[in-house]
Protein backbone atom coordinates (compact mmCIF):
# COMPACT_ATOMS: atom_id res chain seq x y z
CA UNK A 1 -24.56 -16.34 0.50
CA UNK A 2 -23.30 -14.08 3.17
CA UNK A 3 -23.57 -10.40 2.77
CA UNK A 4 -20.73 -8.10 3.11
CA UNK A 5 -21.09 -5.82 6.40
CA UNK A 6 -22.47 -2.19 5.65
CA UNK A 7 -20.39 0.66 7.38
CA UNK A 8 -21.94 1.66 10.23
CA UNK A 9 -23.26 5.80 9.84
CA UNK A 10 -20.56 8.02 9.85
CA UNK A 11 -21.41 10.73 12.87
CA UNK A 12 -21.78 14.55 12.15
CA UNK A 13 -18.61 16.58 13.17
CA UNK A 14 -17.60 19.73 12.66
CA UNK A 15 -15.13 20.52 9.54
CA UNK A 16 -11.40 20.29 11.37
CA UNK A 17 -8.71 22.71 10.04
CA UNK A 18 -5.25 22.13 10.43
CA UNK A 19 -1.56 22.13 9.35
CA UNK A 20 0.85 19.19 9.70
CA UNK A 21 3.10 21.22 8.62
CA UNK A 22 3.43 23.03 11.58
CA UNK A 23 3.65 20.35 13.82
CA UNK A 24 6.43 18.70 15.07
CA UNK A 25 7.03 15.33 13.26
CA UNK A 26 6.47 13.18 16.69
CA UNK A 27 2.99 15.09 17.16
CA UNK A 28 2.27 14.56 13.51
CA UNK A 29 2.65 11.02 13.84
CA UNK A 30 0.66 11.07 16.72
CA UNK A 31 -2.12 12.63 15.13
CA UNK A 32 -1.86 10.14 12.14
CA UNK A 33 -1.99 7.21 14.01
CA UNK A 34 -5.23 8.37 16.56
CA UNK A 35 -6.83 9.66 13.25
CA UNK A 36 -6.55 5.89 11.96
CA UNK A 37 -7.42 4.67 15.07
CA UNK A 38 -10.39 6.43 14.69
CA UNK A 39 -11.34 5.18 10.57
CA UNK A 40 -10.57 1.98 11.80
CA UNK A 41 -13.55 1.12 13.41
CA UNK A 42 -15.55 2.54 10.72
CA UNK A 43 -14.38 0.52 7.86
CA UNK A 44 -14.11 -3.06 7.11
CA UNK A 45 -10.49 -4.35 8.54
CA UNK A 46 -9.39 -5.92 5.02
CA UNK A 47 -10.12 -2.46 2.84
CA UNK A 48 -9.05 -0.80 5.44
CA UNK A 49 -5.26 -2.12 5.73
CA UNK A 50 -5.05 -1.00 2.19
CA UNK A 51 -6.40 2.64 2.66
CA UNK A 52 -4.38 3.29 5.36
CA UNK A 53 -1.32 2.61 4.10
CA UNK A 54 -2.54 4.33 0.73
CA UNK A 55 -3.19 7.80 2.93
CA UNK A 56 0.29 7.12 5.13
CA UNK A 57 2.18 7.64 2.25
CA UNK A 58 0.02 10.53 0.92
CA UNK A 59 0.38 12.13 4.55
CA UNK A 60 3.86 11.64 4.85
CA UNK A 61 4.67 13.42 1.73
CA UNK A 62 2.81 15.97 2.53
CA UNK A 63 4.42 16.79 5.83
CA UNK A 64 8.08 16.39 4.08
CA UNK A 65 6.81 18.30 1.57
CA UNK A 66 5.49 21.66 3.95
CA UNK A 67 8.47 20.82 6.60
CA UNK A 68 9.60 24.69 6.36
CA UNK A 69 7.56 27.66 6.74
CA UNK A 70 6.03 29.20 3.72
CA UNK A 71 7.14 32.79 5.00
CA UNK A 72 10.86 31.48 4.48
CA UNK A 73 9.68 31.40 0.86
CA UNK A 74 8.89 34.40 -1.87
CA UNK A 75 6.17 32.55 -2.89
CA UNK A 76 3.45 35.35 -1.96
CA UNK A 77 1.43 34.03 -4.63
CA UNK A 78 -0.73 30.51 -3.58
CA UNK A 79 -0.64 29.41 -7.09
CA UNK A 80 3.48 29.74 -7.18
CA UNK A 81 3.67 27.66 -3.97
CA UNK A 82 1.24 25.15 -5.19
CA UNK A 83 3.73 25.11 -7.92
CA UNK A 84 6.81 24.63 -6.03
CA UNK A 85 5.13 22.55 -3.44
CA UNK A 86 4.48 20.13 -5.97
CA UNK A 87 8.04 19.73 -6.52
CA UNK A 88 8.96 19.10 -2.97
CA UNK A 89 9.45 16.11 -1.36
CA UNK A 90 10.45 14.44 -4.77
CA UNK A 91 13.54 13.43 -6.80
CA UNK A 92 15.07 17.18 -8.02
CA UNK A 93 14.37 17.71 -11.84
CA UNK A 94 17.38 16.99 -14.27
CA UNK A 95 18.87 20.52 -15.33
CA UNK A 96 18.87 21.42 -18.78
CA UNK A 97 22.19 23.79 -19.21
CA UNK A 98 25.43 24.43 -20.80
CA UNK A 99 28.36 26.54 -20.84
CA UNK A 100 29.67 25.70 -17.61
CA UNK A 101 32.14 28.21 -15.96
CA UNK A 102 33.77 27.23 -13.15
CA UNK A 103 33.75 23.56 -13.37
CA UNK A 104 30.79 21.32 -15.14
CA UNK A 105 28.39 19.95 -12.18
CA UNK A 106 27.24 15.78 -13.30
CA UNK A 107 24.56 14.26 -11.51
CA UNK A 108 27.04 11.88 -10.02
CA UNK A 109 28.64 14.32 -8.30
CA UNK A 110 25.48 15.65 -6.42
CA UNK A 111 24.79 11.51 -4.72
CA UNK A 112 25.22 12.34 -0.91
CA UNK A 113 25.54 16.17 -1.12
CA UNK A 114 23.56 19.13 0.28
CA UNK A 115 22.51 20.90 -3.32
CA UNK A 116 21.79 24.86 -3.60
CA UNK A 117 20.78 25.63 -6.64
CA UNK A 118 20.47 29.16 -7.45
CA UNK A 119 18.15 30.70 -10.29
CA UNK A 120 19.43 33.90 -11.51
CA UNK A 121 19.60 36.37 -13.56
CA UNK A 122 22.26 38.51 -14.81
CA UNK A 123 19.99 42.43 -14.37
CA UNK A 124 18.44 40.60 -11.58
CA UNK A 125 20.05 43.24 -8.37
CA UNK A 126 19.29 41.21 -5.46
CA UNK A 127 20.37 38.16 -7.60
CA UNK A 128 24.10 40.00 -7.33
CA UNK A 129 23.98 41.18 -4.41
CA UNK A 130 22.99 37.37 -3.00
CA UNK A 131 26.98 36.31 -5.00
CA UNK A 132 28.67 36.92 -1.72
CA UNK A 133 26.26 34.89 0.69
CA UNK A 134 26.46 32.43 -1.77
CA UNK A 135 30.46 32.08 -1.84
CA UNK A 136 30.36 32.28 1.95
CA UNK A 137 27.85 29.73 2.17
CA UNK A 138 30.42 27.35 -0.11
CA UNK A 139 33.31 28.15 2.24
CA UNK A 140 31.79 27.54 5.42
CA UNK A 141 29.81 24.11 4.47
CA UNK A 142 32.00 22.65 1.67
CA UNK A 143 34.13 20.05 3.65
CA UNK A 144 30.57 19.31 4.97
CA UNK A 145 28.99 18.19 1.92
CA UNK A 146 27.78 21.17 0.23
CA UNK A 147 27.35 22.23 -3.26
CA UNK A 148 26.14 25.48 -4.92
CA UNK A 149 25.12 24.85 -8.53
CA UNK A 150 24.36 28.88 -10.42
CA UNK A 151 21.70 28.67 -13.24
CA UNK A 152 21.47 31.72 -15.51
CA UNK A 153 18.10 31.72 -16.98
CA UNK A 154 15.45 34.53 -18.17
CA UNK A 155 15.03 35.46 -21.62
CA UNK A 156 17.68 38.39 -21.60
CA UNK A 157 21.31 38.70 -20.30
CA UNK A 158 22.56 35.18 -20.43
CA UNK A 159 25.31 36.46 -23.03
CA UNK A 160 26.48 38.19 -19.96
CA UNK A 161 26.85 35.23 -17.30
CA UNK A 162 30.41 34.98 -17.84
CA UNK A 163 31.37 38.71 -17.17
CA UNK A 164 29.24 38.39 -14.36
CA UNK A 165 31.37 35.58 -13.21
CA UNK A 166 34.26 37.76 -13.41
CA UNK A 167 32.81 40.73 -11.88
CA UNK A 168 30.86 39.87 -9.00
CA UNK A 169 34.01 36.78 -8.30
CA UNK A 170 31.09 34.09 -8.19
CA UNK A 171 33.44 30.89 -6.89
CA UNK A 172 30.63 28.09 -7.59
CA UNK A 173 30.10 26.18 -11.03
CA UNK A 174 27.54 28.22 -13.12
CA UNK A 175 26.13 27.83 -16.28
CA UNK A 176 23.32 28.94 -18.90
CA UNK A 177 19.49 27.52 -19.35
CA UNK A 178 19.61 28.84 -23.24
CA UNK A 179 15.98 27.39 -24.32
CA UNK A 180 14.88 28.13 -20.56
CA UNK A 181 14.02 24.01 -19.30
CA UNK A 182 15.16 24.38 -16.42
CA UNK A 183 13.33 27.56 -15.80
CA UNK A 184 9.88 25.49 -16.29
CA UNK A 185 10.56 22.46 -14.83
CA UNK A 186 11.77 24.10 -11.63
CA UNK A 187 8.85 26.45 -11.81
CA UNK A 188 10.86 29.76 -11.37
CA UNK A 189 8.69 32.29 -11.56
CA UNK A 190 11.23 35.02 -9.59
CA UNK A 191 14.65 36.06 -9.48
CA UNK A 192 17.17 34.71 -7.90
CA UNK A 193 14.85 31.39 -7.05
CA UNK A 194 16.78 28.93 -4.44
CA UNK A 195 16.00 25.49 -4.40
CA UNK A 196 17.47 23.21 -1.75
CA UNK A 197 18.15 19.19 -2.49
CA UNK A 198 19.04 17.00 -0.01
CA UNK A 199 21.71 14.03 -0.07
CA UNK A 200 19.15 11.58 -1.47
CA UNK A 201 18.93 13.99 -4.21
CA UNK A 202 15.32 14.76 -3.00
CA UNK A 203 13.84 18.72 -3.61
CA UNK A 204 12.87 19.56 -0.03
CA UNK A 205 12.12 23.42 -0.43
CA UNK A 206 12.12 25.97 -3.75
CA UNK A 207 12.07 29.56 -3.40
CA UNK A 208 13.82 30.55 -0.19
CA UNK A 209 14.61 34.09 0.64
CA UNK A 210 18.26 34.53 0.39
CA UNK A 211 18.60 34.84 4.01
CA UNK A 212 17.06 31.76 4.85
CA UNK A 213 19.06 29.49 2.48
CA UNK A 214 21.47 28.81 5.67
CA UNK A 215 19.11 27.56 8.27
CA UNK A 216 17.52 24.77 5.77
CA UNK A 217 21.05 23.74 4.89
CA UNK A 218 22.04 23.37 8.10
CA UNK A 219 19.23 21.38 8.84
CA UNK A 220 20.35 19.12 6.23
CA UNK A 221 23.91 18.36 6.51
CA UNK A 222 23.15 17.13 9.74
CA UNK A 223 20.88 14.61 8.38
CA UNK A 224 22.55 11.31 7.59
């Protein structure tokens, strides 16, 4: 009976650090496919067919899922972004809310648009003072394809989302996480806590800093 080939000894190299995240998606690519070029002639070409695809997908998630810089994030704390980056690259979590002001938001009505979804909460200051970006953000990209959802969560204050409404003239549908769901499945550990979704209805980044909401949504409304 023939005996199954033994791998060949690996050779000693040096740990390598790196980052697909920061490279461009035609250098990551490149790198993939030399880095398989390389296992390739270490393993056996039948198991190897299956790990590479395996790992492809694994990779490529990965890089979708660190395609923005962390420093556009709050997420100061690894943990948090572990958290969130766990999230990303994968179908958005359903949100648990009610008392709509503004107009109800269905899940329908989110296939093939550019999602913002804004965490807040109602003593939250630079959650109020982010209303007017917000609205602006609406007008500028709405016959593009873009939708702000408002979620007012936290344990105190959500009595006060509609005169908040009223008060700081928030012109996006809003509404209340009462039992706080949404809170935990979207891992919102701050206030306010932006998440992005793209047309596929896919989470590609949580906790942007206000002022950085723009360039990722840009980014995606020209994506078909």
């Amino acid at each position: 009976m023939s005996q199954r080939p033994s791998l060949p000894p690996l050779r000693a190299t040096p740990p390598v650090s790196f980052n697909l995240s920061q490279l461009a998606w035609g250098e990551s690519l490149l790198f993939i496919l030399e880095f398989f070029a390389d296992c390739a002639s270490l393993i056996p070409m039948r198991r190897f067919h299956g790990w590479a695809a395996a790992s492809l997908l694994a990779v490529g998630l990965t890089v979708r899922a660190g395609e923005f810089p962390d420093t556009w994030t709050w997420d100061k704390d690894p943990k948090v972004r572990e958290q969130h980056a766990a999230l990303e690259g994968k179908p958005m979590p359903a949100l648990n809310v009610t008392g709509w002001i503004n107009g109800q938001v269905k899940p329908e009505e989110m296939k093939g648009k550019v999602v913002i979804v804004d965490f807040y909460a109602t003593w939250c200051g630079p959650c109020m003072a982010a209303i007017p970006h917000n609205n602006e953000l609406l007008k500028k990209y709405k016959d593009k394809g873009l939708l702000i959802v408002g979620v007012c969560t936290h344990g105190r204050g959500q009595e006060k989302m509609e005169q908040v409404v009223k008060e700081k003239g928030i012109d996006y549908p809003t509404a209340r996480d009462p039992q706080l769901k949404s809170q935990k499945e979207w891992a919102v550990h701050y206030y306010p806590t932006y998440a992005v979704i793209d047309r596929k209805g896919i989470v590609r980044i949580i906790g942007l800093q206000p002022q950085n909401v723009e360039k990722v949504v840009k980014k995606l409304l020209e994506e078909t």
